[in-house]
N, C-alpha and C. Protein backbone atom coordinates (compact mmCIF):
# COMPACT_ATOMS: atom_id res chain seq x y z
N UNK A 1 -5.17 -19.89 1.79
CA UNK A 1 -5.01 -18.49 2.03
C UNK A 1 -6.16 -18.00 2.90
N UNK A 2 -5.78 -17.37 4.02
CA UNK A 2 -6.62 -16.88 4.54
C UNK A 2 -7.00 -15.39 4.59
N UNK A 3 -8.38 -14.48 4.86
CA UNK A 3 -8.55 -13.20 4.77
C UNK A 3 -9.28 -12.73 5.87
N UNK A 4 -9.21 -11.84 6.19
CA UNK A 4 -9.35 -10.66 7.88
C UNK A 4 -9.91 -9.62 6.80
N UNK A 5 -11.21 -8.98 7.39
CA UNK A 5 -11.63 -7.68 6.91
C UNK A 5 -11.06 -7.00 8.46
N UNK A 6 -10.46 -5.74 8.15
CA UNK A 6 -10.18 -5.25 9.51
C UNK A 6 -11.35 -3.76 9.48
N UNK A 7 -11.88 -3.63 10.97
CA UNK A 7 -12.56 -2.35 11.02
C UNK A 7 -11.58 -1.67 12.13
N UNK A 8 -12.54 -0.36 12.31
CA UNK A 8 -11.63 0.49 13.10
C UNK A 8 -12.51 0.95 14.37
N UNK A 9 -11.80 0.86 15.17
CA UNK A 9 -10.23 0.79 15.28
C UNK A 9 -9.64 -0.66 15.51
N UNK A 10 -8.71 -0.57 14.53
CA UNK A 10 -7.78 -2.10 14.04
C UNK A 10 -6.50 -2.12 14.43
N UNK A 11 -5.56 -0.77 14.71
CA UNK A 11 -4.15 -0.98 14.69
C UNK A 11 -4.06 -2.31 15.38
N UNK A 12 -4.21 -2.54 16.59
CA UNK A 12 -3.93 -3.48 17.40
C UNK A 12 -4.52 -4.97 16.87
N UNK A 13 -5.24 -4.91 16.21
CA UNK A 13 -5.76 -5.91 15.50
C UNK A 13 -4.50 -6.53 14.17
N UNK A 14 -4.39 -5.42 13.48
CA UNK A 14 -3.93 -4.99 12.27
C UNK A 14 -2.45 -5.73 12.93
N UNK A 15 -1.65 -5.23 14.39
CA UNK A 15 -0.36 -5.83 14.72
C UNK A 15 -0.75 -7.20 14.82
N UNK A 16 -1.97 -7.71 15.30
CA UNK A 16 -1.89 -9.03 15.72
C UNK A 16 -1.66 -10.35 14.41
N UNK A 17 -2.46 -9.35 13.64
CA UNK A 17 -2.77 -10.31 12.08
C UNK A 17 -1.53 -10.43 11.51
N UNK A 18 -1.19 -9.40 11.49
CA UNK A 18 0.23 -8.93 10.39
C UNK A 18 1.12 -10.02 11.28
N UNK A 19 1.29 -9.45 12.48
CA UNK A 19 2.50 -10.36 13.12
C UNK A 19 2.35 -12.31 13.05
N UNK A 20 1.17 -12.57 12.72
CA UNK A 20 0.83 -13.87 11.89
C UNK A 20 1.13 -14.95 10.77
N UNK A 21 1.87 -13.82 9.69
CA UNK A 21 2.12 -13.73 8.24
C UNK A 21 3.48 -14.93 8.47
N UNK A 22 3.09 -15.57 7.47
CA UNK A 22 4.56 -16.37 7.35
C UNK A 22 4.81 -16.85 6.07
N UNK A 23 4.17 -16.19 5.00
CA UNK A 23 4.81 -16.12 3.81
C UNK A 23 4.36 -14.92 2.66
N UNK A 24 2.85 -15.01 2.71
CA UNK A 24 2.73 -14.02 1.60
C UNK A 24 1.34 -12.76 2.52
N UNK A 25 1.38 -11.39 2.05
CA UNK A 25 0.46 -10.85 2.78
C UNK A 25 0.26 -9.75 1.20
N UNK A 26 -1.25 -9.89 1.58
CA UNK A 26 -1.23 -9.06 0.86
C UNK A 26 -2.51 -7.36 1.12
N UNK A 27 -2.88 -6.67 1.08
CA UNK A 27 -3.08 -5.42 1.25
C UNK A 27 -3.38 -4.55 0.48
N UNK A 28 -5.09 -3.99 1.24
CA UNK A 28 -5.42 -3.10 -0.25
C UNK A 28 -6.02 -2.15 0.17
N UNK A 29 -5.40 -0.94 0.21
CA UNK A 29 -5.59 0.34 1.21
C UNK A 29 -5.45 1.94 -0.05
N UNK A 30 -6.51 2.96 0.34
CA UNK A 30 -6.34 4.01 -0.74
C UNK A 30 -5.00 5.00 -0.11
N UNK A 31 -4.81 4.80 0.76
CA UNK A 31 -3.95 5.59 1.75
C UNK A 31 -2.38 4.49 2.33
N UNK A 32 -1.25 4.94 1.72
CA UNK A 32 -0.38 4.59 2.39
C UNK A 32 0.93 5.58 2.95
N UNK A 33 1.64 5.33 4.00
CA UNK A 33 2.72 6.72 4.76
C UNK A 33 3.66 5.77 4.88
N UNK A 34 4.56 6.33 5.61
CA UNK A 34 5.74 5.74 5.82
C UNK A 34 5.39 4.77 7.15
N UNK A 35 5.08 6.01 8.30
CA UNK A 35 4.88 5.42 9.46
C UNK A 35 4.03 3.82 9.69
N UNK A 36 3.16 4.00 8.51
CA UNK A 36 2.18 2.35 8.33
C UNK A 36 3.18 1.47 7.81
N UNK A 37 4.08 1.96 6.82
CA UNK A 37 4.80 0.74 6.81
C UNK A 37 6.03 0.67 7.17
N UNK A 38 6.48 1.24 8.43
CA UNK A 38 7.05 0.97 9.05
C UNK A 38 6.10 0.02 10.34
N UNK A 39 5.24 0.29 10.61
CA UNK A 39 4.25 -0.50 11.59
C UNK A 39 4.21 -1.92 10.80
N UNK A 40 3.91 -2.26 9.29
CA UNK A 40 3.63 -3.07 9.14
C UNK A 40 4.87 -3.78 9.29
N UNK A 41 6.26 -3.52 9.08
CA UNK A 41 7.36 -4.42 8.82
C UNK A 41 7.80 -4.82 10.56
N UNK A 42 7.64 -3.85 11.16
CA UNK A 42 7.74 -4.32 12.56
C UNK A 42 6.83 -5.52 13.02
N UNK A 43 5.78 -5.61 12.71
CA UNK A 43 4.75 -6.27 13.01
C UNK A 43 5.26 -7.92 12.67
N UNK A 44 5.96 -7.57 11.45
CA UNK A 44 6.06 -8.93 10.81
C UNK A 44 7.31 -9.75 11.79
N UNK A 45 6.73 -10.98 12.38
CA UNK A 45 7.56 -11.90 13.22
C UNK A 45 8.51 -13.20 12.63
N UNK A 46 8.29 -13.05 11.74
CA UNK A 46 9.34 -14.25 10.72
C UNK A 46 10.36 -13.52 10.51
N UNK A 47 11.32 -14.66 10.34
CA UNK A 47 12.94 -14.53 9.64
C UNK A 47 12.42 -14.96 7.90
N UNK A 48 11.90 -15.44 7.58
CA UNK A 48 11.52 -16.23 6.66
C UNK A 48 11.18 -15.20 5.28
N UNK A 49 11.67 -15.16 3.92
CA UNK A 49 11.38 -14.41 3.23
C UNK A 49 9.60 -14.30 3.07
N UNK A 50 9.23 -12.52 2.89
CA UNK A 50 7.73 -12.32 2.96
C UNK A 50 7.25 -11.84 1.70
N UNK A 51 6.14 -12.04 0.66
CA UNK A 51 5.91 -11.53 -0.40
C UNK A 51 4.97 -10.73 0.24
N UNK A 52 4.97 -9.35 -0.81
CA UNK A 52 3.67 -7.89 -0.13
C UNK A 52 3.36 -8.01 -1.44
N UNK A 53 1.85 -8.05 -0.91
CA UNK A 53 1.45 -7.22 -2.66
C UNK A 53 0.15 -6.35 -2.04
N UNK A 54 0.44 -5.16 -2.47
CA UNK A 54 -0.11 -3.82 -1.88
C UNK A 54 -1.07 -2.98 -2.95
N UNK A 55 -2.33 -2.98 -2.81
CA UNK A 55 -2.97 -2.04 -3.97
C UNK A 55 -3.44 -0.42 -3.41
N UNK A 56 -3.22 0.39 -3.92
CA UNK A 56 -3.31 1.68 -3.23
C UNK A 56 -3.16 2.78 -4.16
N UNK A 57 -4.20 3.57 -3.97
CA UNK A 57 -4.47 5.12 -4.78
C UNK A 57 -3.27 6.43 -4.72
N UNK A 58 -2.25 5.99 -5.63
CA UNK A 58 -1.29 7.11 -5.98
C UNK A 58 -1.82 8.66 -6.92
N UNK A 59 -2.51 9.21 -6.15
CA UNK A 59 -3.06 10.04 -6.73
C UNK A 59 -2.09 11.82 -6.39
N UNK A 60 -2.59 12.70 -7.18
CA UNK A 60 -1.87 13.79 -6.99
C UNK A 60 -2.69 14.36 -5.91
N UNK A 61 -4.12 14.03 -5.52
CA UNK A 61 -4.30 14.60 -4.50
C UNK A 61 -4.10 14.37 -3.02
N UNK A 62 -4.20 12.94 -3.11
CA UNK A 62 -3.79 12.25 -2.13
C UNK A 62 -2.27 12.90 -1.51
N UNK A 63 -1.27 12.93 -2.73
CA UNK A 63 0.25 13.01 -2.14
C UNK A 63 0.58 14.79 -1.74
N UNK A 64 -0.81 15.46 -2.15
CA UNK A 64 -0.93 16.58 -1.84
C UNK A 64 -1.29 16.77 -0.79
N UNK A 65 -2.57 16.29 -0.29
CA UNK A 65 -3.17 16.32 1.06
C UNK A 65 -2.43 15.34 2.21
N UNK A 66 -1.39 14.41 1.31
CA UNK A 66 -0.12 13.98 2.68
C UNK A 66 -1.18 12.64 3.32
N UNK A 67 -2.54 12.09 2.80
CA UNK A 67 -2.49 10.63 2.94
C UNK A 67 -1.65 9.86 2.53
N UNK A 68 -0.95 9.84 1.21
CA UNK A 68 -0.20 8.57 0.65
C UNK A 68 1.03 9.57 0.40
N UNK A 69 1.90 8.74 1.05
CA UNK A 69 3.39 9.18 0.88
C UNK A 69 4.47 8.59 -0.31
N UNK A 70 4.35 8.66 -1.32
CA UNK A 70 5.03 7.79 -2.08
C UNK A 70 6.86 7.27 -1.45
N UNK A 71 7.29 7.52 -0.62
CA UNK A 71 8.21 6.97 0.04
C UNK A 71 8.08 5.78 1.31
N UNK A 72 6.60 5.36 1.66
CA UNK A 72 6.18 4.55 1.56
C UNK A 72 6.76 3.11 0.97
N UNK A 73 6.18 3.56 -0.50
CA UNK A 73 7.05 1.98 -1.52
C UNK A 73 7.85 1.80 -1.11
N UNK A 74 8.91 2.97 -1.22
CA UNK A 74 10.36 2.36 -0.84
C UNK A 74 11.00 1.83 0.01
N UNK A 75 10.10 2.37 1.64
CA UNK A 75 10.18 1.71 2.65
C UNK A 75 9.88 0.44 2.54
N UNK A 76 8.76 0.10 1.74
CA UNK A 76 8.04 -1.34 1.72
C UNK A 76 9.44 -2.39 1.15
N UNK A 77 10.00 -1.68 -0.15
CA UNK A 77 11.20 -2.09 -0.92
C UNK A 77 12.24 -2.29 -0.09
N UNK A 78 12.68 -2.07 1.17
CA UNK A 78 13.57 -1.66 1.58
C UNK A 78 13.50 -2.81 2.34
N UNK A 79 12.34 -3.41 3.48
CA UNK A 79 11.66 -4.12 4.33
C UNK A 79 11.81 -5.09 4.17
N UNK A 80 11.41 -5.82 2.91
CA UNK A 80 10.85 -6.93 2.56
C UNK A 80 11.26 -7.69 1.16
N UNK A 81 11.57 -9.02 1.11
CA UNK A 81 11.92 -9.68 -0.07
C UNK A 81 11.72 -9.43 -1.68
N UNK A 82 10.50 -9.31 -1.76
CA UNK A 82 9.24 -9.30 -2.74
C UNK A 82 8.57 -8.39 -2.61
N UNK A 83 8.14 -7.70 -3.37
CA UNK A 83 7.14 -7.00 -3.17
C UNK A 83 6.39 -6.71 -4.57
N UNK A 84 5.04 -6.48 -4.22
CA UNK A 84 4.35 -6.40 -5.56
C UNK A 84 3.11 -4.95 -5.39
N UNK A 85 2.83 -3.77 -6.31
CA UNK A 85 2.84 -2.92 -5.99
C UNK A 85 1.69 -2.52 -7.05
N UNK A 86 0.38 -2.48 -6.85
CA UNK A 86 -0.50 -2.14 -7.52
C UNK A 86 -0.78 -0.81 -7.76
N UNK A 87 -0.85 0.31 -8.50
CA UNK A 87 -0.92 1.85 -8.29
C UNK A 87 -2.27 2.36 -9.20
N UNK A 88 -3.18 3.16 -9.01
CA UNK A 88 -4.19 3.79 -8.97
C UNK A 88 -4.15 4.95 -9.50
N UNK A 89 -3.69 5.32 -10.25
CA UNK A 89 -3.32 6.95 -10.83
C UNK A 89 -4.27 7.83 -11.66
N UNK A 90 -4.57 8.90 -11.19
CA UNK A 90 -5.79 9.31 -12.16
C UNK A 90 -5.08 10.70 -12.08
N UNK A 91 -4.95 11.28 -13.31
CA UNK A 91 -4.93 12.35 -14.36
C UNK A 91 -6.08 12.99 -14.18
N UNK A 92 -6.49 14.35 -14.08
CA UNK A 92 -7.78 15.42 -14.61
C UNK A 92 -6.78 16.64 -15.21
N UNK A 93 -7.63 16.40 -16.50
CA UNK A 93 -7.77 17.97 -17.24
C UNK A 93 -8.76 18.98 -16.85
N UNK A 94 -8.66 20.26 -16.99
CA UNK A 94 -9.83 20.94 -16.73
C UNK A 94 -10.07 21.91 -17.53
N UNK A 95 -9.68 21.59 -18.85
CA UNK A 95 -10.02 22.64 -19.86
C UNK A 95 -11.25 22.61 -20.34
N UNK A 96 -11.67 23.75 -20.10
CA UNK A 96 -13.71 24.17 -19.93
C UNK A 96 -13.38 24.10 -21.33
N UNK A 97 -14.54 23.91 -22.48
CA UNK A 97 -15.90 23.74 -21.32
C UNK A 97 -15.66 21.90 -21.25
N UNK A 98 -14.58 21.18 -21.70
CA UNK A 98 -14.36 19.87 -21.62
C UNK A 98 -13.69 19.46 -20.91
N UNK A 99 -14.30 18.53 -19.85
CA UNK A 99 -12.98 17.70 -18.94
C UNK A 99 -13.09 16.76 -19.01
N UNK A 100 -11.60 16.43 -18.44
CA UNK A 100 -11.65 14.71 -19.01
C UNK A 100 -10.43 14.22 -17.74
N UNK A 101 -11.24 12.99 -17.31
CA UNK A 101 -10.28 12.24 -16.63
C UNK A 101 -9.69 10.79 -17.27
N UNK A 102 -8.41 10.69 -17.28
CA UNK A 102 -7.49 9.57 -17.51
C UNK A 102 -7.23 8.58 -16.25
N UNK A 103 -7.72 7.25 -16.03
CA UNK A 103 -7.21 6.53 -15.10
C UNK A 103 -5.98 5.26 -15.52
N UNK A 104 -5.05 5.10 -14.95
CA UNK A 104 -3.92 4.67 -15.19
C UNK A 104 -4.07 3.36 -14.11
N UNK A 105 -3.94 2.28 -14.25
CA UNK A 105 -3.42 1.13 -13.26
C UNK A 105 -1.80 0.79 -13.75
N UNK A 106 -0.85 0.75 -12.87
CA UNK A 106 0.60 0.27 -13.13
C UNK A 106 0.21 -0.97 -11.73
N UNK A 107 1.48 -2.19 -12.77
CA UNK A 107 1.38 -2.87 -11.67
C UNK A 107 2.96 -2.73 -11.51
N UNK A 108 3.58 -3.39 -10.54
CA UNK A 108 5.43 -2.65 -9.97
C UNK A 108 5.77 -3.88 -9.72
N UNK A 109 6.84 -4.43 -9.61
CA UNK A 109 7.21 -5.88 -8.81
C UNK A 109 8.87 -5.37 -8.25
N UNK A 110 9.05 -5.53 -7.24
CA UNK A 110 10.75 -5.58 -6.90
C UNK A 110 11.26 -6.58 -6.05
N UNK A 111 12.05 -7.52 -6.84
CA UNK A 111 12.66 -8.63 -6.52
C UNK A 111 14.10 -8.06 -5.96
């Protein structure tokens, strides 16, 4: 197995690597949209079934402020054979004078 740290600016990097993949890729980003994974499935140059396994911060603020699109997944689901789907979820209460945050990891698989 091999690993690429990508810096930025990477897209073009990011097409070259991705378009590389010939069986399993995997990906670990706090931010995911549609448009990225639509970039990423284009990218991919095999006929050959591809496993994703994707870790990424599903947060309420995130899908508020429109970094992570949760339609995304589905694109990913839609794309690709396998997919495996790590999620990041954090809960805040803010009832003064006590707050409290809940962090949640789900892991997802869709065969």
């Amino acid at each position: 197995m091999q690993y690429k740290f990508l810096l930025s600016p990477w897209k073009n990097e990011f097409i070259d690597v991705i378009g590389k993949t010939k069986k399993e890729l995997f990906i670990s980003s706090p931010f995911i949209n549609v448009k990225g994974a639509r970039i990423l499935s284009d990218a991919i140059q095999t006929k050959e079934p591809i496993e994703i396994s994707l870790i990424t911060n599903l947060t309420t603020k995130n899908i508020v402020n429109e970094v992570t699109e949760p339609a995304a997944l589905l694109e990913l689901y839609r794309q690709f054979d396998r997919v495996k789907i790590f999620l990041r979820i954090i809960r805040e209460y803010s009832e003064e004078p006590k707050k409290t945050r809940e962090i949640m990891v789900y892991y997802i698989i869709w065969t």
